[in-house]
Every structure is written in structure tokens, then in C-alpha cells.
N, C-alpha and C. Protein backbone atom coordinates (compact mmCIF):
# COMPACT_ATOMS: atom_id res chain seq x y z
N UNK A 1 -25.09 13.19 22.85
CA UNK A 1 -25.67 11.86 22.92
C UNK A 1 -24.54 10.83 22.96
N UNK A 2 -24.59 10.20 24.14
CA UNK A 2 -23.36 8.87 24.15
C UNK A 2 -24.00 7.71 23.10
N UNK A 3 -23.11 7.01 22.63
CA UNK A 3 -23.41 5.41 21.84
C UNK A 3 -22.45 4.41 23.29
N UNK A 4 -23.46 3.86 23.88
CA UNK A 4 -23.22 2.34 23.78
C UNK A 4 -22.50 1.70 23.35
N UNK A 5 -21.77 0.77 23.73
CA UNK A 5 -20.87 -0.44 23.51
C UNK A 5 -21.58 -1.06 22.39
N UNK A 6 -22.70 -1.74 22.93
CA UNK A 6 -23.46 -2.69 22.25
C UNK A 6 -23.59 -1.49 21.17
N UNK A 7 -24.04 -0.57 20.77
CA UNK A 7 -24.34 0.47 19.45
C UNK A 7 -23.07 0.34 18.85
N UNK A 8 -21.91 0.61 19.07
CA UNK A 8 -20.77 0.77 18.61
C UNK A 8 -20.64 -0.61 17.70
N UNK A 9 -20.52 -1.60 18.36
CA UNK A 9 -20.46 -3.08 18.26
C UNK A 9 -21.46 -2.90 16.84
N UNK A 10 -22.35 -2.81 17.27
CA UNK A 10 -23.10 -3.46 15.94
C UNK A 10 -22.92 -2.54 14.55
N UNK A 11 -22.95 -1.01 15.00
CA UNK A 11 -22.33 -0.42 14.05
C UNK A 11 -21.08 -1.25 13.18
N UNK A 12 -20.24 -1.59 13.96
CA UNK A 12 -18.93 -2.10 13.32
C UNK A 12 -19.08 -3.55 12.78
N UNK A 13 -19.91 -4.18 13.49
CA UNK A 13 -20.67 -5.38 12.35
C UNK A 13 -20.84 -5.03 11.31
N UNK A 14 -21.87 -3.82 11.20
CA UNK A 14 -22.32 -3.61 9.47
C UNK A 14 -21.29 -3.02 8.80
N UNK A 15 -20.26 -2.31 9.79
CA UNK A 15 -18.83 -1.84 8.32
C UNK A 15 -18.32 -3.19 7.94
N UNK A 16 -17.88 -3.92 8.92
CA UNK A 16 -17.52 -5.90 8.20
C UNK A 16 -18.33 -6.12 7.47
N UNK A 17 -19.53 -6.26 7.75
CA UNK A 17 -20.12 -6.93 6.56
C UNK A 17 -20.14 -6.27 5.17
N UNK A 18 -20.05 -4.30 5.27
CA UNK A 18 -19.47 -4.27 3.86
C UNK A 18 -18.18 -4.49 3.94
N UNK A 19 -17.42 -4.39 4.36
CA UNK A 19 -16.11 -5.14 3.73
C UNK A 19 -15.33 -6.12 3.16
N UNK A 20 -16.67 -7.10 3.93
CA UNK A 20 -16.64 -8.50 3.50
C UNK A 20 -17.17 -8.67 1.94
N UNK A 21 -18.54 -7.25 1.80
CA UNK A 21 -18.77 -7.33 0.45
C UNK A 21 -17.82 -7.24 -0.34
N UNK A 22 -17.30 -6.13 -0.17
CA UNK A 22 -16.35 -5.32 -1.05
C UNK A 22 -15.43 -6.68 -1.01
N UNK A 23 -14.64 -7.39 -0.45
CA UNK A 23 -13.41 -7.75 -0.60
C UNK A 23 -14.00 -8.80 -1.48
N UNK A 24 -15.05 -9.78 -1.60
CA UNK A 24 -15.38 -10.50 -2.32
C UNK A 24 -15.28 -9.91 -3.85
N UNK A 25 -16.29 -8.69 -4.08
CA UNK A 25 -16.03 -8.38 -5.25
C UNK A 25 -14.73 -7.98 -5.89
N UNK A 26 -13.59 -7.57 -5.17
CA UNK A 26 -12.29 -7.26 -5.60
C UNK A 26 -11.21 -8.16 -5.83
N UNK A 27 -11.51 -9.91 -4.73
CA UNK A 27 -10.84 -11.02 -5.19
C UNK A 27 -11.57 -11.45 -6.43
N UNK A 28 -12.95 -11.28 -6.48
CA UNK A 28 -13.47 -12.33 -7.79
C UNK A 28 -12.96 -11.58 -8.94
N UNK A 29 -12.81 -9.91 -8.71
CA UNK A 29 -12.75 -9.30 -10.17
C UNK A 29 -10.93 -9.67 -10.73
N UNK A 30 -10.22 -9.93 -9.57
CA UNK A 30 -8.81 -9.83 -9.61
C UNK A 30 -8.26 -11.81 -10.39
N UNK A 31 -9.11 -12.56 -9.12
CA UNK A 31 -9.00 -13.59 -10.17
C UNK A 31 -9.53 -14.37 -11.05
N UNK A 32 -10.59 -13.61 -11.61
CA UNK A 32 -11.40 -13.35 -13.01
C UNK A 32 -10.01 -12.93 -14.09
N UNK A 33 -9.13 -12.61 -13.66
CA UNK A 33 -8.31 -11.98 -14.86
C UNK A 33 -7.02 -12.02 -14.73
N UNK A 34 -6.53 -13.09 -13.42
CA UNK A 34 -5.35 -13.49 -13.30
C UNK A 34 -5.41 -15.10 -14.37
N UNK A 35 -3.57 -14.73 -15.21
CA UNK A 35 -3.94 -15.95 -15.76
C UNK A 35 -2.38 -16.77 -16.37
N UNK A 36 -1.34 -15.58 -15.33
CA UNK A 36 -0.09 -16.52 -16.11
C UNK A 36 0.47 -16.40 -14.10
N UNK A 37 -0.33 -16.08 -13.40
CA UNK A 37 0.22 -16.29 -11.76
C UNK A 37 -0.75 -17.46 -11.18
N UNK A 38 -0.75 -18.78 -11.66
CA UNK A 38 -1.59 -19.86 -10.87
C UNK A 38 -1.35 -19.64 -9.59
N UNK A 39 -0.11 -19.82 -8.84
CA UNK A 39 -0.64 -19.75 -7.50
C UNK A 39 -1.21 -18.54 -6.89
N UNK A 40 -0.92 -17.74 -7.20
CA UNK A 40 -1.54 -16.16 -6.36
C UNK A 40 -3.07 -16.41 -6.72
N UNK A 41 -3.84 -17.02 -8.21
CA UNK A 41 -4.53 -17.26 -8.45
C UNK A 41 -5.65 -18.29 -7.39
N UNK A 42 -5.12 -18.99 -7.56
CA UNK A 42 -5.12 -20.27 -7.01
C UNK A 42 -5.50 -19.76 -4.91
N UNK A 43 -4.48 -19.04 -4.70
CA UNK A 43 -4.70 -18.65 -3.14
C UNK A 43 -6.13 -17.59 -3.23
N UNK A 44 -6.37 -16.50 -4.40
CA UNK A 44 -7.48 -15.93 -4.03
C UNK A 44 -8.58 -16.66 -4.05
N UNK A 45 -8.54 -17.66 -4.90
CA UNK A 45 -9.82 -18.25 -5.40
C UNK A 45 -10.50 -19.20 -3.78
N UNK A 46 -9.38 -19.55 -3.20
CA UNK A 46 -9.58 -19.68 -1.44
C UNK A 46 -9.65 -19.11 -0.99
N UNK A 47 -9.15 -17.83 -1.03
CA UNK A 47 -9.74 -16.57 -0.19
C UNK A 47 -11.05 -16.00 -0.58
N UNK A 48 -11.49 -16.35 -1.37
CA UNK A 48 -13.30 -15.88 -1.95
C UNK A 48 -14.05 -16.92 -1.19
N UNK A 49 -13.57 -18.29 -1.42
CA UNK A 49 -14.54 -19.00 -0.28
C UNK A 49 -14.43 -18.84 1.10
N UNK A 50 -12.97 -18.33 1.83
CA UNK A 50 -13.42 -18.14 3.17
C UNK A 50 -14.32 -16.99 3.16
N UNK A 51 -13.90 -15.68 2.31
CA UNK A 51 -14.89 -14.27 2.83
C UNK A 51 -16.14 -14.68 2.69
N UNK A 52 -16.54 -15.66 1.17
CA UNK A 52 -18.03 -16.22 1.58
C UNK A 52 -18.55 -16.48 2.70
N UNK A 53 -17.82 -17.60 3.28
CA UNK A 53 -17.96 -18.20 4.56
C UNK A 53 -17.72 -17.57 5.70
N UNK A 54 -17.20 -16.45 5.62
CA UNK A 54 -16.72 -14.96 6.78
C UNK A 54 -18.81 -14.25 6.69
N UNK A 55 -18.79 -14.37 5.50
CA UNK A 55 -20.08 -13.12 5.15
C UNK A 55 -20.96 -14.03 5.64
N UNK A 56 -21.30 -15.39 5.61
CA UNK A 56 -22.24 -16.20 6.38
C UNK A 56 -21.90 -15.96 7.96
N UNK A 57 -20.93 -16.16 8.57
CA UNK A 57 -20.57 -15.67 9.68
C UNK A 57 -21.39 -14.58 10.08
N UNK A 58 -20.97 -13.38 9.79
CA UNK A 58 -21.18 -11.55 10.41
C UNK A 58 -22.98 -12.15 9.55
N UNK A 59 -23.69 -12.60 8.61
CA UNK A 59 -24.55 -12.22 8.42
C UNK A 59 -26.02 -13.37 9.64
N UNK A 60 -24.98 -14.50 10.36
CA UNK A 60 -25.35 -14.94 11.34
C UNK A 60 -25.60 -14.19 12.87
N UNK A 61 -24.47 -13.92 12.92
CA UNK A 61 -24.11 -12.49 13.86
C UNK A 61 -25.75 -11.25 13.91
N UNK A 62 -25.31 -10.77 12.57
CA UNK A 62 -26.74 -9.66 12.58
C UNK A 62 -27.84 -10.22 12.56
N UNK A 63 -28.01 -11.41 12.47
CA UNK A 63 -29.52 -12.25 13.04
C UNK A 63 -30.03 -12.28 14.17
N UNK A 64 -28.66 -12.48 15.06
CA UNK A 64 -28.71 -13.50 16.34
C UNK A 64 -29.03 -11.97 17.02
N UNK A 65 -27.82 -11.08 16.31
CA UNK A 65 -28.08 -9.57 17.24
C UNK A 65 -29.12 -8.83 16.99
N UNK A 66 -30.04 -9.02 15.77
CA UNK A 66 -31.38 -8.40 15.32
C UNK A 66 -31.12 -7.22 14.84
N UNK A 67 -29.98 -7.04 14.10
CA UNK A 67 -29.68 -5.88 13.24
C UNK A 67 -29.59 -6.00 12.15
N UNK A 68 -29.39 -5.10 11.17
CA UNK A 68 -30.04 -5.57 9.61
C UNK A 68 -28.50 -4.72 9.13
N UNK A 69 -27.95 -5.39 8.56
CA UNK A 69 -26.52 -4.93 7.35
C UNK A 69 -27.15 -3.38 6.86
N UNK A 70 -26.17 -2.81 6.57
CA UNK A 70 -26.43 -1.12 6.34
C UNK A 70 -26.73 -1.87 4.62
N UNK A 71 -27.53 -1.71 3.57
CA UNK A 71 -27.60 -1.34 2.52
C UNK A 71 -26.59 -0.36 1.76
N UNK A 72 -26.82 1.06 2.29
CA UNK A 72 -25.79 1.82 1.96
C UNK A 72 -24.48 1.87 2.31
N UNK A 73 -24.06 0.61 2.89
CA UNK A 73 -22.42 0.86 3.10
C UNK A 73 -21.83 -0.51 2.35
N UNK A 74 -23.51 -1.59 1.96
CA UNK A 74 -22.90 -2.84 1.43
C UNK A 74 -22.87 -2.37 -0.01
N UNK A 75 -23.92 -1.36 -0.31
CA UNK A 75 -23.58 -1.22 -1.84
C UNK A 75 -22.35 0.26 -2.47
N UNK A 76 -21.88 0.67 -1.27
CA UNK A 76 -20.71 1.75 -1.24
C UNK A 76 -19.46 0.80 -1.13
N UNK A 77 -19.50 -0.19 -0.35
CA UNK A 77 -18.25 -0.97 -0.81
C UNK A 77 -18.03 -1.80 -1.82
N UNK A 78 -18.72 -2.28 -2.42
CA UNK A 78 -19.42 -2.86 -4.08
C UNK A 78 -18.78 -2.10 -4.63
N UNK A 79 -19.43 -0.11 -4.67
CA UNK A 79 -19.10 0.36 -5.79
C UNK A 79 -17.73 1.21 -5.59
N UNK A 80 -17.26 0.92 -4.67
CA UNK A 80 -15.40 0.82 -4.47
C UNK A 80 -14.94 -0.30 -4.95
N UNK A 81 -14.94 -1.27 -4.70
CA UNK A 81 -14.33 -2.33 -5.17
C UNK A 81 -14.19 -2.50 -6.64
N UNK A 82 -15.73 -2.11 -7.20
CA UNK A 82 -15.61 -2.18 -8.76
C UNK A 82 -15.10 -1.31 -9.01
N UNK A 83 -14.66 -0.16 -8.64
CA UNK A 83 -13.85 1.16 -9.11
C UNK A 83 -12.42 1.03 -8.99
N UNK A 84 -11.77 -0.27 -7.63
CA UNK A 84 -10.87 -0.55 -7.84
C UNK A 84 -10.23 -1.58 -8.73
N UNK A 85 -10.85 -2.54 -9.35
CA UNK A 85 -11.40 -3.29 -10.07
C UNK A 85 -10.66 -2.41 -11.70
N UNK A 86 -11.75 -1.62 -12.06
CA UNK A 86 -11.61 -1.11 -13.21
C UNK A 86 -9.92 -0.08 -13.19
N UNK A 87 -9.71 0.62 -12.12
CA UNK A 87 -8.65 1.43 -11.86
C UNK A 87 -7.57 0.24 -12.31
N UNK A 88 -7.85 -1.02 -11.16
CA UNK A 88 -6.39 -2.03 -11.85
C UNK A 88 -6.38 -2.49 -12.93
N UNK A 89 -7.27 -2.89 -13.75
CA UNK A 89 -7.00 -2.78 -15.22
C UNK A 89 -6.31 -2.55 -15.77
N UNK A 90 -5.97 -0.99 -16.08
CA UNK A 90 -5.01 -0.47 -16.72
C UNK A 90 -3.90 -0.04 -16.32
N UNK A 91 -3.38 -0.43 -15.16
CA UNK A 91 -1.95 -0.47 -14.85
C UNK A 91 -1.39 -1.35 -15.98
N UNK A 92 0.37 -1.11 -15.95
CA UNK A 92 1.04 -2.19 -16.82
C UNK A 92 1.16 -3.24 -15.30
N UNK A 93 1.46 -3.05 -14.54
CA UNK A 93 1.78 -3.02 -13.65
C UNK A 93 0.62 -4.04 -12.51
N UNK A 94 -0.69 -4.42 -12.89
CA UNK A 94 -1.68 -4.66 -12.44
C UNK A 94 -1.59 -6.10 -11.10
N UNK A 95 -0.76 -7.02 -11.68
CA UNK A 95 -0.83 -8.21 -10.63
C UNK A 95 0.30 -7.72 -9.26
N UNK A 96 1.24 -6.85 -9.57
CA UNK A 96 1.81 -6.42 -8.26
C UNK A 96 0.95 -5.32 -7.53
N UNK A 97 1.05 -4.46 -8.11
CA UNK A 97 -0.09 -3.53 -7.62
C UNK A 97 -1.52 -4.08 -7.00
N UNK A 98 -2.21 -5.10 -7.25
CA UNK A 98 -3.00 -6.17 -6.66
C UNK A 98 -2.50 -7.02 -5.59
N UNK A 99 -1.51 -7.21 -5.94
CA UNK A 99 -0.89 -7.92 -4.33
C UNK A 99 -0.56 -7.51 -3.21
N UNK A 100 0.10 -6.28 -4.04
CA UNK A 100 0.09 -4.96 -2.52
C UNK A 100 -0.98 -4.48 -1.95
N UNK A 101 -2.02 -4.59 -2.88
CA UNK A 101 -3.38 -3.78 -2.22
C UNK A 101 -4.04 -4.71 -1.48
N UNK A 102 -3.82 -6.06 -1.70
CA UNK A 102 -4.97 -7.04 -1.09
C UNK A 102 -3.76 -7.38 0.09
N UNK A 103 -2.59 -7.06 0.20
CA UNK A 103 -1.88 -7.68 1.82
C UNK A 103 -2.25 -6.33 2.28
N UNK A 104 -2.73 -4.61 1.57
CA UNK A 104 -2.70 -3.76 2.95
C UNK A 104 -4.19 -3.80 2.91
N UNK A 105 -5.09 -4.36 2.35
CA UNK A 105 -6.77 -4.86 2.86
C UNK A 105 -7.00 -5.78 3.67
N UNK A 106 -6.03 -6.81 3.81
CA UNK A 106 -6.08 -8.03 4.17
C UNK A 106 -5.43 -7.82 5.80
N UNK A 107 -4.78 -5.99 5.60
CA UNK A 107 -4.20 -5.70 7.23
C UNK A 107 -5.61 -4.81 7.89
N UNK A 108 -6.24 -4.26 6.81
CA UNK A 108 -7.77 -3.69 7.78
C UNK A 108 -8.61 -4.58 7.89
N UNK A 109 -8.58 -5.70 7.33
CA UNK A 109 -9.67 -6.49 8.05
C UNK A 109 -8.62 -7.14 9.41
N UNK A 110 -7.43 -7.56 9.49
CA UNK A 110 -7.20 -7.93 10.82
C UNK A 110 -7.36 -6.93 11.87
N UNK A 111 -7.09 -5.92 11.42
CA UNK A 111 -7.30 -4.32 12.03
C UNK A 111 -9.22 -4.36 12.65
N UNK A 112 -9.84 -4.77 11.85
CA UNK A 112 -11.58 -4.36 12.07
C UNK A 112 -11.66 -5.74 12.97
N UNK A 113 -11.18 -6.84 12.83
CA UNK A 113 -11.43 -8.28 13.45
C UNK A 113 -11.23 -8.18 15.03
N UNK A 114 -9.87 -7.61 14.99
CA UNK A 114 -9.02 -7.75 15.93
C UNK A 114 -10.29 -6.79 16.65
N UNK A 115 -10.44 -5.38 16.69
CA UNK A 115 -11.72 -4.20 17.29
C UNK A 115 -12.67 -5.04 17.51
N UNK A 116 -13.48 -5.73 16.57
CA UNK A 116 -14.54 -6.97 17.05
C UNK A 116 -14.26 -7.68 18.22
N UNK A 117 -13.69 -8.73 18.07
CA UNK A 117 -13.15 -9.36 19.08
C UNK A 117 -13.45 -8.14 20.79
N UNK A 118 -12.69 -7.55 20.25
CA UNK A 118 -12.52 -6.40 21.86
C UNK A 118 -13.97 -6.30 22.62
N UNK A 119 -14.53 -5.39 21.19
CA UNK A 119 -15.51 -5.13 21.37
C UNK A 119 -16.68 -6.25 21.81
N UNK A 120 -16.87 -7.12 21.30
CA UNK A 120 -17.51 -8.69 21.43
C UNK A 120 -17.35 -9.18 22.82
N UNK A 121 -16.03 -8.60 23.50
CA UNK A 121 -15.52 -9.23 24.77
C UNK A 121 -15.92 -8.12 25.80
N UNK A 122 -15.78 -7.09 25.45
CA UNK A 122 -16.27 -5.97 26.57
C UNK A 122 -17.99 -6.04 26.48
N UNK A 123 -18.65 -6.56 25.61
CA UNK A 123 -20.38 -6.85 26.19
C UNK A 123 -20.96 -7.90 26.17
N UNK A 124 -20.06 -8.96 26.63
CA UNK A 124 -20.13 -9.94 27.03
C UNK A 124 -20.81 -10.92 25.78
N UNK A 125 -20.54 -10.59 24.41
CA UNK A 125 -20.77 -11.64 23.32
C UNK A 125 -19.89 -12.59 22.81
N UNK A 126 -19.79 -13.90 23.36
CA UNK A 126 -18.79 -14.63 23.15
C UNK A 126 -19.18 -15.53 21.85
N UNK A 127 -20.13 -15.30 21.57
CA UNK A 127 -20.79 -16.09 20.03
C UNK A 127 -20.23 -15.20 18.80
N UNK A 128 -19.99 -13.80 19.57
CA UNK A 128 -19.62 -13.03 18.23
C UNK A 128 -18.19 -13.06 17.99
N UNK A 129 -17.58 -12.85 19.71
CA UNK A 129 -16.16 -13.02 19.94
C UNK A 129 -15.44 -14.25 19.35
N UNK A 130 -15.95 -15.45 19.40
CA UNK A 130 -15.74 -16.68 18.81
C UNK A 130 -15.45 -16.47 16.92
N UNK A 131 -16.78 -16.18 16.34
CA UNK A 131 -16.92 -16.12 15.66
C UNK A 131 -15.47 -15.20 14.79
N UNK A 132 -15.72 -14.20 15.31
CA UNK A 132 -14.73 -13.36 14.93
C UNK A 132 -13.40 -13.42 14.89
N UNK A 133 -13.19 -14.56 16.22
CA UNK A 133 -11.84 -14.55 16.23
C UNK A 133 -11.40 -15.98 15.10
N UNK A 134 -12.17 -16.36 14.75
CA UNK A 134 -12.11 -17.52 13.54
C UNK A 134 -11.54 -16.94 12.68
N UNK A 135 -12.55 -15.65 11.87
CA UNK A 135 -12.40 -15.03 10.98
C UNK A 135 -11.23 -14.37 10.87
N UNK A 136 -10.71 -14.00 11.96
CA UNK A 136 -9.32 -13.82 12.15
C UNK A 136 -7.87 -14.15 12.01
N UNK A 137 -8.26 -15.72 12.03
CA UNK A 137 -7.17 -16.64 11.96
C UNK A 137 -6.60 -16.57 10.57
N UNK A 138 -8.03 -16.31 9.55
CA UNK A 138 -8.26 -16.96 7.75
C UNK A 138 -7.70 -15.18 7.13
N UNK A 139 -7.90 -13.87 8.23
CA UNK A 139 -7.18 -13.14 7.34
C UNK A 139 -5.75 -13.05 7.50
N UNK A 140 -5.80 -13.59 8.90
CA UNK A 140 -3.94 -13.54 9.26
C UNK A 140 -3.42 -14.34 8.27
N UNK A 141 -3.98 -15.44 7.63
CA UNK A 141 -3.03 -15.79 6.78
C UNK A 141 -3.19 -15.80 5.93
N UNK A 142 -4.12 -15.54 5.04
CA UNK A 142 -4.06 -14.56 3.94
C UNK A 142 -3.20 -13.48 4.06
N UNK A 143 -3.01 -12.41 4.60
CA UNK A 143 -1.84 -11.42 4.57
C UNK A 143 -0.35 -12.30 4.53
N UNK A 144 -0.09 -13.15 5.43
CA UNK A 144 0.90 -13.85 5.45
C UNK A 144 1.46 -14.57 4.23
N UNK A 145 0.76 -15.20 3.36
CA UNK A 145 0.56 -15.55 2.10
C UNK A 145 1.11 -14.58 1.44
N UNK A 146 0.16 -13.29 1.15
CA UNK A 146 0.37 -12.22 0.50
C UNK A 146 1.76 -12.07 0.56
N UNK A 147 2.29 -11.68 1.64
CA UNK A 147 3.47 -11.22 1.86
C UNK A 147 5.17 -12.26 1.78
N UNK A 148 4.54 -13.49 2.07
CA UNK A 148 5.69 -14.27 1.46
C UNK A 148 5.65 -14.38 0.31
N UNK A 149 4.57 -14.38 -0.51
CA UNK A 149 4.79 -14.51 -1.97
C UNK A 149 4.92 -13.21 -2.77
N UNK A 150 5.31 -12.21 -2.16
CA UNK A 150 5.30 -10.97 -2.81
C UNK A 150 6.51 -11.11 -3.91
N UNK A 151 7.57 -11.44 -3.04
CA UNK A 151 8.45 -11.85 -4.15
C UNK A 151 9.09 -12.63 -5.41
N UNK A 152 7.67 -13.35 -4.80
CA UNK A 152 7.69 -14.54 -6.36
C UNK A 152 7.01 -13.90 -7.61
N UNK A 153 5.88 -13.17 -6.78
CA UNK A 153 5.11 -11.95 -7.68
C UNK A 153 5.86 -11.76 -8.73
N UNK A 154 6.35 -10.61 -7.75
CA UNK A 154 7.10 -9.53 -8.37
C UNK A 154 8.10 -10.01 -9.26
N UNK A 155 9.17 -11.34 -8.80
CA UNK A 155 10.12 -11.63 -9.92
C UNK A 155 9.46 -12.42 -11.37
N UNK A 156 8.42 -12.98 -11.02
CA UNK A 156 7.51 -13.03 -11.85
C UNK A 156 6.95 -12.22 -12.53
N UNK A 157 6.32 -11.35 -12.72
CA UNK A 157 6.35 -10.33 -13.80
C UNK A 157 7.38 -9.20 -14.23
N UNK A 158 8.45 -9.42 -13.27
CA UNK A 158 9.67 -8.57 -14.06
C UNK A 158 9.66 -9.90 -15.09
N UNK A 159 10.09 -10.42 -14.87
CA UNK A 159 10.61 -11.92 -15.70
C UNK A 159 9.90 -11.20 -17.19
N UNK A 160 8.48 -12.09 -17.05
CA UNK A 160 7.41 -11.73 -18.02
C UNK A 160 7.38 -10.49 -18.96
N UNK A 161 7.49 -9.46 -17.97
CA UNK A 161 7.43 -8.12 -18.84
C UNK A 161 8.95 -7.88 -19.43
N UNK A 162 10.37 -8.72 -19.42
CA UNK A 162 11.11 -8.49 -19.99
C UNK A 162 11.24 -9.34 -21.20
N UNK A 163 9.85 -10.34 -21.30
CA UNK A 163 10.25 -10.93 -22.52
C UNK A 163 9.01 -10.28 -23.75
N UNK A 164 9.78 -10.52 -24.75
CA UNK A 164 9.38 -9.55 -26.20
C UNK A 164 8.31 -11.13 -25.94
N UNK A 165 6.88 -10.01 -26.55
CA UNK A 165 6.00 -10.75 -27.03
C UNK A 165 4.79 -11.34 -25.27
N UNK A 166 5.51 -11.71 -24.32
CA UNK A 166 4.73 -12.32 -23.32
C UNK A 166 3.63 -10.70 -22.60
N UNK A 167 2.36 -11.16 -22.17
CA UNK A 167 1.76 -10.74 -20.90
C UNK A 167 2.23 -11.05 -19.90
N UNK A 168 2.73 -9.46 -19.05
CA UNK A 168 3.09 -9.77 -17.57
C UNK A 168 2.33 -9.12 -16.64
N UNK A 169 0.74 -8.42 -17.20
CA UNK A 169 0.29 -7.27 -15.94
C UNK A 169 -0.80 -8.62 -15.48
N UNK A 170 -1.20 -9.49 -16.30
CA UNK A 170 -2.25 -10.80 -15.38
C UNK A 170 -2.09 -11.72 -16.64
């Protein structure tokens, strides 16, 4: 049995839209409990309102296209996220290890955007293509973010964790 463009396409709508779940729940749980890194803080707490505003997007998208979000893949990325969630916890280690994970998440959603886009353009959906390529712009720089500030991170909680008495994992 072949799949269709258009099948493929919308399939890969509903993996975005869980991803979009998932990444929401993994910035809110991350800066829920960031609290001596204001700016890294400070940048997720903008990155929760664009994925909001990403998830209004793709959940415009599956209207316009008359497809309905998978259930089971929005509540499988939920219950990843909270598993990654609880896993970072108990690192000592937790706000770098969070920064690394959200610049190589922040490279599969340009990775899934970028496939949209393609895909959006090979069946002639330029409402989705549009759309998508917006969404695109807000993870490119989010990763970009991520990655210039990796090193403020990081000298930031060496700093922290070498002084007697301070919290340096959030």
C-alpha cells in the first residue's frame, strides 16, 4: 500500500503537534525550577509562549486540513517529557544538561519544520508552508540562543558549584 504526499504530510503534522506538546511541558517543567540562571530562565519562559503560539499554528493547520491531532502521540510526548522532567531533577548537573538537551530538541524541531515546509511545498499547501516556515524562524533562534549562551551556562554553574554552601544544578 503506497501513502500519499498529502498522507505523509498530515501524518507529520500530528508528530509536530506532539512535539509541540512535549516541548511545552519540558520548558514549563525546566523553568518552573530554574532559579539562580535569570536569563536562560527568562529566554525559556519566551520560548513557552512561542510553542504556545506554534501549537495554535499546527492546531489551525489540522482544522483547515480536517485532521484531528493523534491523542496517542500527544499524550506519549507528555509522558516523555515528564519522564524527562523527573530524570533532570536529579542530576547535580541539571541546568547544563537542560541546555544541551533543549539546543539538540530545538535541532529536531528545525529538522521536522524544515520536512514540513518541503512537504507543504510539494502539495501545493502554501498556508501550511507559510505557516511553518514562521515557526521556523522562532526555533532557529532558540537553538541559536541555546548555543551562544552555552557558555555562560556552563561557567555559571562551575562558578556556583565551586562555592561552599551555594545551589548550582537550578
Amino acid at each position: 500500500m503506497t501513502t500519499t504526499a498529502d498522507e505523509n504530510l498530515n501524518d507529520w503534522l500530528r508528530d509536530a503537534h506532539a512535539m509541540e506538546q512535549q516541548a511545552e511541558k519540558m520548558l514549563k517543567a525546566q523553568a518552573d525550577r530554574l532559579e539562580h540562571y535569570p536569563a536562560l530562565r527568562e529566554r525559556i519562559v519566551q520560548h513557552i509562549e512561542e510553542t504556545r503560539w506554534q501549537q495554535g499554528m499546527l492546531d489551525e493547520i489540522l482544522g483547515r486540513r480536517d485532521i484531528s491531532n493523534s491523542v496517542v502521540k500527544d499524550l506519549g510526548g507528555k509522558l516523555m517529557a515528564m519522564g524527562q522532567a523527573i530524570g533532570g531533577m536529579t542530576a547535580s548537573d541539571e541546568v547544563v544538561k537542560g541546555a544541551m538537551a533543549g539546543y539538540v530538541f530545538e535541532n529536531i524541531e528545525i529538522a521536522t519544520y524544515t520536512t514540513l515546509i518541503a512537504a507543504a511545498q510539494a502539495v501545493g499547501d502554501t498556508a501550511t508552508q507559510s505557516a511553518c516556515e514562521q515557526i521556523l524562524v522562532q526555533e532557529k533562534a532558540m537553538a541559536a540562543w541555546l548555543l551562544e549562551h552555552m557558555p555562560e551556562v556552563t561557567q555559571a554553574f562551575l562558578g556556583r558549584s565551586a562555592t561552599p554552601g551555594a545551589t548550582a544544578k537550578v
